[in-house]
C-alpha atoms as a PDB file:
ATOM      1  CA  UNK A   1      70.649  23.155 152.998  1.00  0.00           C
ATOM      2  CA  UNK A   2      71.699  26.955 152.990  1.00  0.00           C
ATOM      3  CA  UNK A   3      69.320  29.080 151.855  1.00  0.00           C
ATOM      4  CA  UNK A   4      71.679  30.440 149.217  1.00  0.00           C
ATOM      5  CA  UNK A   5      72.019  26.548 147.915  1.00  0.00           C
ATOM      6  CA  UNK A   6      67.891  26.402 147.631  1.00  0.00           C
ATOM      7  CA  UNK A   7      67.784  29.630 146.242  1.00  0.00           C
ATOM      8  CA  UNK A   8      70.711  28.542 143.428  1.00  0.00           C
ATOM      9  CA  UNK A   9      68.617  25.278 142.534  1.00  0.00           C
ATOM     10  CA  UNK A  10      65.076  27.337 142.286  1.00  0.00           C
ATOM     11  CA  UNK A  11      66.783  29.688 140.155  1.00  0.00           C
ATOM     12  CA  UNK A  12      67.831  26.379 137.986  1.00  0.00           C
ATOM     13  CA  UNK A  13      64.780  25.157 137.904  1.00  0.00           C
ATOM     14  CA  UNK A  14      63.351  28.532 136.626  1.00  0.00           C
ATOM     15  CA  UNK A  15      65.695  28.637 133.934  1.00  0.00           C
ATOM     16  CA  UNK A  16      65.716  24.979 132.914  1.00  0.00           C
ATOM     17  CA  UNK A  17      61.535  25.919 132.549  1.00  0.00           C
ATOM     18  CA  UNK A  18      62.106  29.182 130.806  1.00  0.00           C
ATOM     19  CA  UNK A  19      64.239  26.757 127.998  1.00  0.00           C
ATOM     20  CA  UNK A  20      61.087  24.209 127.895  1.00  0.00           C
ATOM     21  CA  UNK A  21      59.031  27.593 126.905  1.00  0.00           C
ATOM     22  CA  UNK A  22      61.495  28.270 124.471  1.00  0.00           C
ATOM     23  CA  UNK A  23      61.106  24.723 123.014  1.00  0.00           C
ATOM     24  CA  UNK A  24      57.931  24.518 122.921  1.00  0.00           C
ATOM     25  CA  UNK A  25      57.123  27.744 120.977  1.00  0.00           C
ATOM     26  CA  UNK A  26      59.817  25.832 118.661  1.00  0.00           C
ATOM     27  CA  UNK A  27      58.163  22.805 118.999  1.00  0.00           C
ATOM     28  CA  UNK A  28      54.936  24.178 117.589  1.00  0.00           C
ATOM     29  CA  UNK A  29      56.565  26.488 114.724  1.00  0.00           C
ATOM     30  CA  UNK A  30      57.822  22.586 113.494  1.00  0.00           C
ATOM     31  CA  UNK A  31      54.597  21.403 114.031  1.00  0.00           C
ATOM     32  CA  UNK A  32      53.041  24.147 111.414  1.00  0.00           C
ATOM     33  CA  UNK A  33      55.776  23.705 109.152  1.00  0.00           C
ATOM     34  CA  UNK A  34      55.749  19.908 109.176  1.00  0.00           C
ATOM     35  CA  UNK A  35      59.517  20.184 109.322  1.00  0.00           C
ATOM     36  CA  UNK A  36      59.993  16.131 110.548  1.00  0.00           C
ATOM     37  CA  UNK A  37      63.207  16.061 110.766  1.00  0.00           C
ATOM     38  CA  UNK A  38      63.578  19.396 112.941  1.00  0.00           C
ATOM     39  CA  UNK A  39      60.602  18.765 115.392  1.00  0.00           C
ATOM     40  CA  UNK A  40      62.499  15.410 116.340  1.00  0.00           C
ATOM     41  CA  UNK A  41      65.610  17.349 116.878  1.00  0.00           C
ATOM     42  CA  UNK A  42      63.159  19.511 119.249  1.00  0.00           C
ATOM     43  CA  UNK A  43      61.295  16.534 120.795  1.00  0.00           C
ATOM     44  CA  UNK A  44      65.182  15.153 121.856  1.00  0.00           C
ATOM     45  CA  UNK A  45      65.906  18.152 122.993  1.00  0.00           C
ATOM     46  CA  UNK A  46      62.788  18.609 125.171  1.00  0.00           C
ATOM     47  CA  UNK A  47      63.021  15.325 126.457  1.00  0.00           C
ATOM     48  CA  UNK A  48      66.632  15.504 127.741  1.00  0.00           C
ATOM     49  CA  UNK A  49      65.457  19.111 129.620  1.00  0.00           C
ATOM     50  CA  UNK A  50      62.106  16.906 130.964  1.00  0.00           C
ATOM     51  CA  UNK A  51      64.894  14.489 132.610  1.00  0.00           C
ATOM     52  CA  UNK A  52      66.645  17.200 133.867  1.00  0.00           C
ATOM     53  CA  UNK A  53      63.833  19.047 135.328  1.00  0.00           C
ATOM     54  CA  UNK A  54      62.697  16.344 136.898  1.00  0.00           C
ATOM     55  CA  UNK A  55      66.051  15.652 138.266  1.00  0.00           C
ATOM     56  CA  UNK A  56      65.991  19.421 140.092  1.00  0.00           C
ATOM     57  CA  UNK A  57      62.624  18.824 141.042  1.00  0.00           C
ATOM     58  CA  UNK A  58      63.476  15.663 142.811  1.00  0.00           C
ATOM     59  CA  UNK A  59      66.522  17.355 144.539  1.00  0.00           C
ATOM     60  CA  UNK A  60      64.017  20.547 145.153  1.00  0.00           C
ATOM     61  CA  UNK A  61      61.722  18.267 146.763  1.00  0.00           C
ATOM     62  CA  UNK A  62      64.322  16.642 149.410  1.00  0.00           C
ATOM     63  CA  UNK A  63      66.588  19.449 149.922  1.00  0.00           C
ATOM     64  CA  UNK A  64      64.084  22.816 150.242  1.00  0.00           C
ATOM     65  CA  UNK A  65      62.947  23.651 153.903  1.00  0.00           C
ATOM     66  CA  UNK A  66      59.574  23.148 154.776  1.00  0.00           C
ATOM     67  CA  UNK A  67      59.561  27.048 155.761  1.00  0.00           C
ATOM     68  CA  UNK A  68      60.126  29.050 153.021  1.00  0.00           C
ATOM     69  CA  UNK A  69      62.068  32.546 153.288  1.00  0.00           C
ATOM     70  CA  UNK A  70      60.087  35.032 151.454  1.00  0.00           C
ATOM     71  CA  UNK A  71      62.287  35.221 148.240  1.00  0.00           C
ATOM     72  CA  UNK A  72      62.426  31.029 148.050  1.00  0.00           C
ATOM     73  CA  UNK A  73      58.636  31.205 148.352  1.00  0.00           C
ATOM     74  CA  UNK A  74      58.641  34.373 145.470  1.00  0.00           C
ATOM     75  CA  UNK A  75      60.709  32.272 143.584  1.00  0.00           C
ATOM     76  CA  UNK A  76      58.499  28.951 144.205  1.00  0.00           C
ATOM     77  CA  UNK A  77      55.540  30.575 142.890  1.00  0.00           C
ATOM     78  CA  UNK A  78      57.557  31.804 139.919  1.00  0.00           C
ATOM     79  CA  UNK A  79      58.195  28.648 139.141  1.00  0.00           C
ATOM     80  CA  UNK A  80      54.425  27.234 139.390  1.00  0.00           C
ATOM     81  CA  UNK A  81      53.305  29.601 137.022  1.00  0.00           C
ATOM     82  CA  UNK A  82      56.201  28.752 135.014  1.00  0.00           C
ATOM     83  CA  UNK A  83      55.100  24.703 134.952  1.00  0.00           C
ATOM     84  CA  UNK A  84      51.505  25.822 134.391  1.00  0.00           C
ATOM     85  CA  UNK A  85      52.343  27.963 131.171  1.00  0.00           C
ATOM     86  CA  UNK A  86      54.471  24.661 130.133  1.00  0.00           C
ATOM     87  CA  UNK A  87      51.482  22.272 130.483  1.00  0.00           C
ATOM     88  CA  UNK A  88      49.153  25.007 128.717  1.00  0.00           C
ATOM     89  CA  UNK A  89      51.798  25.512 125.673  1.00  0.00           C
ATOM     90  CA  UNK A  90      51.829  21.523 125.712  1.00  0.00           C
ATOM     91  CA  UNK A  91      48.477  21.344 125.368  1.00  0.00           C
ATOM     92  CA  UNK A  92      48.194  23.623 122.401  1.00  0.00           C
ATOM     93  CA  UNK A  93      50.712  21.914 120.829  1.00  0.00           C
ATOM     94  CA  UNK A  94      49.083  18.755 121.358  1.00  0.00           C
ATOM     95  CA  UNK A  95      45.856  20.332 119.569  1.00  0.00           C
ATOM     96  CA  UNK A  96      47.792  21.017 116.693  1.00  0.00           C
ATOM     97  CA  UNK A  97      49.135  17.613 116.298  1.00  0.00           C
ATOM     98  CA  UNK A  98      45.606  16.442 116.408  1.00  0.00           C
ATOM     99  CA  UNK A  99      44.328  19.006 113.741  1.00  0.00           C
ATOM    100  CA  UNK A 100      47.209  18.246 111.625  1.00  0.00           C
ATOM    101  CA  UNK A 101      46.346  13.960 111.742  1.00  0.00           C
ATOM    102  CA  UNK A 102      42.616  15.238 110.895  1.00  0.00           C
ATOM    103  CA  UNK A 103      43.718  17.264 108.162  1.00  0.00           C
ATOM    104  CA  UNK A 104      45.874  13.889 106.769  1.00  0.00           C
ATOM    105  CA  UNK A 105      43.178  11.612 107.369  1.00  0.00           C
ATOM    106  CA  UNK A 106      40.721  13.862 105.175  1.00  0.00           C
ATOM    107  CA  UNK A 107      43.520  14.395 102.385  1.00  0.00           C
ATOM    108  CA  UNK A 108      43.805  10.698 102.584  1.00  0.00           C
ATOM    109  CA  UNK A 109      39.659   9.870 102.279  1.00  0.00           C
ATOM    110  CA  UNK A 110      40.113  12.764  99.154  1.00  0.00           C
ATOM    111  CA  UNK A 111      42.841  10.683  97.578  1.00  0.00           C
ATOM    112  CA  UNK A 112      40.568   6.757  98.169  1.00  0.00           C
ATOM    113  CA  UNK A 113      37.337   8.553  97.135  1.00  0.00           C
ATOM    114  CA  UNK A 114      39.397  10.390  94.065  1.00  0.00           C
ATOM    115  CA  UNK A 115      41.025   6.623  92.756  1.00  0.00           C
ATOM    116  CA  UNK A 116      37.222   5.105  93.421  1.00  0.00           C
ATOM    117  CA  UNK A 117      35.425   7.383  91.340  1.00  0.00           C
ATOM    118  CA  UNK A 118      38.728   7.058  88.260  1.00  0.00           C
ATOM    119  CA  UNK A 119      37.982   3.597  88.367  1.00  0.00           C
ATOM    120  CA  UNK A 120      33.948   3.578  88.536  1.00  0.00           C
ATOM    121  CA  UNK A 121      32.984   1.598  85.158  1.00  0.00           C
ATOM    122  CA  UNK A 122      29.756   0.992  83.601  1.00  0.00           C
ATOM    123  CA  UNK A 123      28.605  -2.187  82.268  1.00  0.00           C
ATOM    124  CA  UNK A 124      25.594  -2.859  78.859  1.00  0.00           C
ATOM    125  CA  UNK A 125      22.996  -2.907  80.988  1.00  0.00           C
ATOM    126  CA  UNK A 126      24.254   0.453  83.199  1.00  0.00           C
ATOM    127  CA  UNK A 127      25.671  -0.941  85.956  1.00  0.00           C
ATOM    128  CA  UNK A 128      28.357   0.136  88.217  1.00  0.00           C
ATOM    129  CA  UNK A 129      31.286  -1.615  88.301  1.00  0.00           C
ATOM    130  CA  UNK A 130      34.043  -0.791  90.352  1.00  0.00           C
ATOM    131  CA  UNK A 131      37.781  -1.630  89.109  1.00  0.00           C
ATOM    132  CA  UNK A 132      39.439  -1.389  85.638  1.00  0.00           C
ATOM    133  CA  UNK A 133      37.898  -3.677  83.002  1.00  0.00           C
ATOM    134  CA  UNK A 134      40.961  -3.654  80.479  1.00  0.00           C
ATOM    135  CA  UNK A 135      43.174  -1.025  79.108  1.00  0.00           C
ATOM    136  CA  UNK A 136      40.790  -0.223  76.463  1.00  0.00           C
ATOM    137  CA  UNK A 137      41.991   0.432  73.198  1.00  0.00           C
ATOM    138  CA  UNK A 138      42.791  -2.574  71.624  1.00  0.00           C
ATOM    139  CA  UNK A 139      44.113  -2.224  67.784  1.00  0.00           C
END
């Protein structure tokens, strides 16, 4: 492989991972918004760049010499920093998703503790009962 050929797929590469930056800043703002619809749009999108990544990396991996010029090795490094910012984004937006299914699970524990305490009865003798004993109002 020419160098100018290497130096045409690293520069791929580094813009196919400059896009995945780009989606994953989206990625989050859906997250925060709970926009479903949208962030599957996104997760579509960011899966057919994954593929395609991959794909470049595979070719990258095959096709680069094992002596890098200067600029292919600039360009490598480039790239590595590039992946690492990915995987760090990623993980963030991983932590939101988290904090978000806390934050649901907690609403939801409100909403079962809320419909408990509507239905709490008392019987004669003070007891609690749990459930609806009749409508009430009978006439």
């Amino acid at each position: 492989m020419s160098t100018q050929q290497s130096l045409e797929l690293l520069n791929q590469q580094k813009d196919a991972l400059a896009r995945l930056q780009l989606l994953l800043d989206n990625e989050l703002q859906q997250i925060s918004s709970r926009d479903a619809e949208a962030l599957i749009s996104v997760v579509k999108e960011k899966e057919l760049l994954l593929e395609q990544i991959q794909q470049q990396d595979e070719q990258l991996a095959t096709l680069l010499p094992d002596e890098l010029t200067e600029q292919q090795a600039t360009l490598k490094q480039h790239i590595l920093d590039l992946v690492k910012d990915c995987q760090y984004r990623t993980q963030i937006n991983a932590t939101a998703v988290e904090q978000g299914q806390l934050r649901l699970e907690h609403l939801r524990n409100l909403i079962v503790e809320s419909r408990a305490k509507e239905s709490l009865t008392y019987d004669k003798a003070g007891k609690k009962h749990s459930g609806t004993r009749g409508s009430g109002i009978s006439a």
